[in-house]
N, C-alpha and C. Protein backbone atom coordinates (compact mmCIF):
# COMPACT_ATOMS: atom_id res chain seq x y z
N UNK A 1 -25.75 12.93 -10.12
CA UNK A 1 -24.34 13.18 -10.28
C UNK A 1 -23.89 14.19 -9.23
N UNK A 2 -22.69 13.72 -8.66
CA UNK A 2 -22.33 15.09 -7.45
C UNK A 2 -21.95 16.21 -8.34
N UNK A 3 -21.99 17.26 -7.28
CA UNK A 3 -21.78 18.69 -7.85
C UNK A 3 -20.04 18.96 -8.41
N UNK A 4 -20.07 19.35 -9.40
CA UNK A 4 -18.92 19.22 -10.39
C UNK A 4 -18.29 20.55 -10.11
N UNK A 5 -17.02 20.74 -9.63
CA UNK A 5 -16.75 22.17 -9.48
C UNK A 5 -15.12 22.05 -10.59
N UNK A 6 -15.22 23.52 -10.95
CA UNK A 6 -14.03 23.20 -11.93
C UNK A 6 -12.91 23.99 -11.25
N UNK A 7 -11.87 23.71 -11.60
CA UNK A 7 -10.34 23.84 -10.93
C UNK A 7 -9.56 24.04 -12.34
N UNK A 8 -8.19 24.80 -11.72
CA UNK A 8 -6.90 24.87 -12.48
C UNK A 8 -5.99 24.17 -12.22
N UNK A 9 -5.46 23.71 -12.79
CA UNK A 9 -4.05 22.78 -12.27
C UNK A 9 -2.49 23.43 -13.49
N UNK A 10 -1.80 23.11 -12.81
CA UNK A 10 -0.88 23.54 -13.67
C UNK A 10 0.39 21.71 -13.88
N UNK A 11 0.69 21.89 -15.18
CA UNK A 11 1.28 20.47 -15.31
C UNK A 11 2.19 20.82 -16.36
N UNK A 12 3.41 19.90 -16.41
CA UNK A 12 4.06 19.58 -17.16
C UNK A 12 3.89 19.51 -19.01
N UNK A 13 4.59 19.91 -19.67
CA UNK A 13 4.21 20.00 -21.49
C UNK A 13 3.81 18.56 -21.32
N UNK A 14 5.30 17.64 -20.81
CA UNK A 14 5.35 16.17 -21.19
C UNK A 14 3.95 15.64 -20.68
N UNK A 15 3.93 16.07 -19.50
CA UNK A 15 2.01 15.46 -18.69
C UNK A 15 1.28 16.09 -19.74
N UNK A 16 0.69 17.25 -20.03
CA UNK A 16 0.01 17.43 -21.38
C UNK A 16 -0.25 16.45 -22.34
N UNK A 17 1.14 16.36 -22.91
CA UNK A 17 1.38 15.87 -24.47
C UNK A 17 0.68 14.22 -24.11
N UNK A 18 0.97 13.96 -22.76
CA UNK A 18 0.56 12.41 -22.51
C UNK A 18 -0.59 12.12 -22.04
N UNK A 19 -1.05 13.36 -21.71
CA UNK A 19 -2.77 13.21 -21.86
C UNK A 19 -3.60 13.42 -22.97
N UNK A 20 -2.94 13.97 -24.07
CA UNK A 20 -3.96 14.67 -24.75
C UNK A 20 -3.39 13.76 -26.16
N UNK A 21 -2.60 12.89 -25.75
CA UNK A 21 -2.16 11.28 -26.61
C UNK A 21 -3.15 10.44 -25.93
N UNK A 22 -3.78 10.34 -24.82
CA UNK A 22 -4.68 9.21 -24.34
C UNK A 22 -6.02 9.55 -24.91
N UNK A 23 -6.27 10.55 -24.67
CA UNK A 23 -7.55 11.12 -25.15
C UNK A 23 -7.82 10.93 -27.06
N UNK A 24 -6.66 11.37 -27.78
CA UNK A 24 -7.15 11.49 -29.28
C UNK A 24 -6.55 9.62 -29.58
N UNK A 25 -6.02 8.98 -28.67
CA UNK A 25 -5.96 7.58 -29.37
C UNK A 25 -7.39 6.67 -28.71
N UNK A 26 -8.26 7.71 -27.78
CA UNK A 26 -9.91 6.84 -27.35
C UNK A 26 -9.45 5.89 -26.10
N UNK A 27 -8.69 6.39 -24.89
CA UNK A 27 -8.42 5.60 -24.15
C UNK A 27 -9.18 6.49 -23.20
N UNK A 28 -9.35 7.62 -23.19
CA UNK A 28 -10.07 8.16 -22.66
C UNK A 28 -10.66 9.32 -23.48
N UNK A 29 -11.77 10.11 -22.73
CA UNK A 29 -12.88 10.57 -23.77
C UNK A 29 -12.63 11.94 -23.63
N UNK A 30 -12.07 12.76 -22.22
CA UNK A 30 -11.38 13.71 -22.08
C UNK A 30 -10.50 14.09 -21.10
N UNK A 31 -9.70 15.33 -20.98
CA UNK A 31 -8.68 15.10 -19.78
C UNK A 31 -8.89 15.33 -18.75
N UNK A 32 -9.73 15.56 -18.33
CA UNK A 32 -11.21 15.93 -17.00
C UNK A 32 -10.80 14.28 -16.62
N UNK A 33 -11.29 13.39 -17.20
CA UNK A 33 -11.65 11.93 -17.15
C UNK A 33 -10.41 11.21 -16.48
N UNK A 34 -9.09 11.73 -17.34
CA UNK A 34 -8.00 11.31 -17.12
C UNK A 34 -7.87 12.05 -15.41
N UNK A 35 -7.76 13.02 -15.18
CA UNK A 35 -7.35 13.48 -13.77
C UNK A 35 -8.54 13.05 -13.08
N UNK A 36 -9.98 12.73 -12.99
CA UNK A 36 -10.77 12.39 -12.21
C UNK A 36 -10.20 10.99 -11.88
N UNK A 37 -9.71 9.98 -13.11
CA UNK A 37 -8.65 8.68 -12.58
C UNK A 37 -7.91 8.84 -11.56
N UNK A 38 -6.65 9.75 -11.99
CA UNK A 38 -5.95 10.37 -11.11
C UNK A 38 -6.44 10.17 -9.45
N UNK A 39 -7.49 11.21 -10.02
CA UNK A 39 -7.95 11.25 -8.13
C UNK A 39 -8.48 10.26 -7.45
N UNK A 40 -9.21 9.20 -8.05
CA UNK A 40 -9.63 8.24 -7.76
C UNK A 40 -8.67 7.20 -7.20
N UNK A 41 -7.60 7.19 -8.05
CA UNK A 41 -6.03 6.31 -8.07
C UNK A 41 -5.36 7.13 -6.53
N UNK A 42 -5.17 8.35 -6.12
CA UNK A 42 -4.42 8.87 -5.39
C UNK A 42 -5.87 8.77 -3.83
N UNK A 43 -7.06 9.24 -3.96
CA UNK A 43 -7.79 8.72 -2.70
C UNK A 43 -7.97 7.15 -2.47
N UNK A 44 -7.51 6.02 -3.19
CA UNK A 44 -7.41 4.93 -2.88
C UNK A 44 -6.41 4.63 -2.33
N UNK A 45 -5.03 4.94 -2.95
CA UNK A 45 -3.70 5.08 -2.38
C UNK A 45 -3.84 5.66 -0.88
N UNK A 46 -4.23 6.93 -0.60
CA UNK A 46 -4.33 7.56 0.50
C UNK A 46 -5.33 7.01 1.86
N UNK A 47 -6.23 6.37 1.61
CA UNK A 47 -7.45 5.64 2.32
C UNK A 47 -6.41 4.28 2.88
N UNK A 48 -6.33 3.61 1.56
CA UNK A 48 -4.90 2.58 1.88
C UNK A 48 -4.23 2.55 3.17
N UNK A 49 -3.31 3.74 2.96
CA UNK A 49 -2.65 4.35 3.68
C UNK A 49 -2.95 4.90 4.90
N UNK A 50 -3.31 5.63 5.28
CA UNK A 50 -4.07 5.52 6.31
C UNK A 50 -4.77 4.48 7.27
N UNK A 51 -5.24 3.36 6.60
CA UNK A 51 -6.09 2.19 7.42
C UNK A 51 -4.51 1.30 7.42
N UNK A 52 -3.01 1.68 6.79
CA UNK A 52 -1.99 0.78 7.74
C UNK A 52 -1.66 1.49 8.67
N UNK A 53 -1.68 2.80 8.74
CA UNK A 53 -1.27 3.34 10.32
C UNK A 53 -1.45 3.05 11.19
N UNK A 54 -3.61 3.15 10.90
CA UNK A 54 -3.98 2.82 12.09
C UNK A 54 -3.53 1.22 12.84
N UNK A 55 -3.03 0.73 11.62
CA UNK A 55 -3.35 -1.08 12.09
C UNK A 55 -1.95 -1.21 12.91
N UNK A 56 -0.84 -0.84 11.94
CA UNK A 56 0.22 -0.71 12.86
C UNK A 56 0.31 0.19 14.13
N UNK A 57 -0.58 1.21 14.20
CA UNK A 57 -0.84 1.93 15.73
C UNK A 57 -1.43 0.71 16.86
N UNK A 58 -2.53 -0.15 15.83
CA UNK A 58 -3.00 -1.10 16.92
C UNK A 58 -2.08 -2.24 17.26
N UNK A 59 -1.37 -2.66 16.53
CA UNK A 59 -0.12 -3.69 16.47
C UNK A 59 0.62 -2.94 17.50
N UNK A 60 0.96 -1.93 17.86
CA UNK A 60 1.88 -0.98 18.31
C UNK A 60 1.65 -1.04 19.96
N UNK A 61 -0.01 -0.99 20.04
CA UNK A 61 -0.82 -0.96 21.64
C UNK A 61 -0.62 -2.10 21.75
N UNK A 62 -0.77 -3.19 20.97
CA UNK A 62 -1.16 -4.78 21.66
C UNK A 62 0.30 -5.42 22.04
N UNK A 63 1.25 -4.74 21.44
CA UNK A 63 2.55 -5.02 22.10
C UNK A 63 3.51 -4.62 23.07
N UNK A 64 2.55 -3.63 23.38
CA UNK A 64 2.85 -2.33 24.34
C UNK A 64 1.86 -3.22 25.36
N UNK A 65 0.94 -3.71 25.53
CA UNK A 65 0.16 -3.99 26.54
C UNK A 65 0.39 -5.41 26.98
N UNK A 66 1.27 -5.94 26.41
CA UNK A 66 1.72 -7.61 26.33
C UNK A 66 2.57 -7.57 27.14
N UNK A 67 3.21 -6.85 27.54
CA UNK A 67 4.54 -6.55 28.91
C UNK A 67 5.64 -5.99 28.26
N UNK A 68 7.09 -6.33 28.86
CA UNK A 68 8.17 -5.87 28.06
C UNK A 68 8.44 -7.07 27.73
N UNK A 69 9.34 -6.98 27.00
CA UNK A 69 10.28 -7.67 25.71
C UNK A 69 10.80 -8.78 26.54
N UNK A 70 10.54 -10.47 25.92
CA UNK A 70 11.53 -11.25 26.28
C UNK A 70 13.22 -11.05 25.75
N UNK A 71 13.70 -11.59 26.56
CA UNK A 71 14.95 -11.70 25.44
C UNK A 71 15.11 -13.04 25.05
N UNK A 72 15.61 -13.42 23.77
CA UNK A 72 15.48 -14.74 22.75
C UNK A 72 16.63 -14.73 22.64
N UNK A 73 17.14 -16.08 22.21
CA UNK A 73 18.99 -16.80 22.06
C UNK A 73 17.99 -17.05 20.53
N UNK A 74 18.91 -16.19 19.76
CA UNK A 74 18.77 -16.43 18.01
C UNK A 74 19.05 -17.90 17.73
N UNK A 75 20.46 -18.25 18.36
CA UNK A 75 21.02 -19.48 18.14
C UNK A 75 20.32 -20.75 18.77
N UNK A 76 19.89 -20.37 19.83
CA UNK A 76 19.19 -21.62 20.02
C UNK A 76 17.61 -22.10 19.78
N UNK A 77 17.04 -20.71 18.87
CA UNK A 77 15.99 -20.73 18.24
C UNK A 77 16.54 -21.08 16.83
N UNK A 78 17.66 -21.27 16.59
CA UNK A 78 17.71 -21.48 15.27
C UNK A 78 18.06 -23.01 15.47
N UNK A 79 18.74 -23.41 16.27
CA UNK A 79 18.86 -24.99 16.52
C UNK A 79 17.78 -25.92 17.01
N UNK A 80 16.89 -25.14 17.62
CA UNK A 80 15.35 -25.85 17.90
C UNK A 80 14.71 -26.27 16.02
N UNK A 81 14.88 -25.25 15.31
CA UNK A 81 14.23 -25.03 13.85
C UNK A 81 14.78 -26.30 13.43
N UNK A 82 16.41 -26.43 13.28
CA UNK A 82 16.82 -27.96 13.04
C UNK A 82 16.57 -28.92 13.19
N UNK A 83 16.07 -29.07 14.42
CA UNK A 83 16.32 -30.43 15.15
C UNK A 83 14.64 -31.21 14.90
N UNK A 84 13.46 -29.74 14.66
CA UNK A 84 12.43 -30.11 14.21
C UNK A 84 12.23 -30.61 12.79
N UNK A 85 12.66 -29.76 12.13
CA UNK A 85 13.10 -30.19 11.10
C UNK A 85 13.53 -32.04 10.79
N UNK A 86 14.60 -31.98 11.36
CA UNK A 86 15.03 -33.26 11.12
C UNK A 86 13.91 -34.20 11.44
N UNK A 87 13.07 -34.02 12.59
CA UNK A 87 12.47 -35.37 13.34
C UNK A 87 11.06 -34.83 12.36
N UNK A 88 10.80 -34.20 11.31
CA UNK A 88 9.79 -34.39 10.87
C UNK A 88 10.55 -35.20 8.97
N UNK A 89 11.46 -34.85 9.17
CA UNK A 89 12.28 -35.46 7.79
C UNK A 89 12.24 -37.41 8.17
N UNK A 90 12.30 -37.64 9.63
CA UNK A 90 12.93 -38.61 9.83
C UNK A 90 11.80 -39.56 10.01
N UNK A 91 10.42 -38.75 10.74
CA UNK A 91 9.04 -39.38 10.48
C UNK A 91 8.59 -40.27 9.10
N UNK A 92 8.84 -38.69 8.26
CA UNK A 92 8.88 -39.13 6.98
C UNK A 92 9.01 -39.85 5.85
């Protein structure tokens, strides 16, 4: 078992009252348990988080290294979408 160090936290009555309702209805065994969730729940969140930065940092280089920016006609990318459209409706 890793080395267990104990801490203070300071919390809310309502956070209290709603831990120490999880604990005496056996959802959990004590409120140690409940905040070790906690932390478990918030370094997953955070790890998460972190591995999209990086990805969008790399999304960020590979578009940066692709040249500059075409410029696109919305409209006539949206009339190409049609016209495919149709000739796969018309295959059909």
């Amino acid at each position: 078992m890793a080395d267990i160090q104990k801490i203070s936290i300071a919390v809310t009555a309502e956070q209290l009252a709603q831990m120490k309702s999880a604990v005496e209805s056996g959802q959990y065994a004590t409120i140690s348990e409940i905040v070790r969730e906690a932390l478990r729940d918030w370094q997953y969140g955070r790890e998460r988080h972190l591995a999209d930065i990086a990805r969008l940092r790399e999304l960020i280089d590979e578009g940066e290294a692709s040249g500059p920016a075409v410029p696109f006609d919305g409209d006539r990318i949206l009339d190409e979408m049609i016209a495919e459209t149709s000739r796969r409706k018309a295959r059909a």
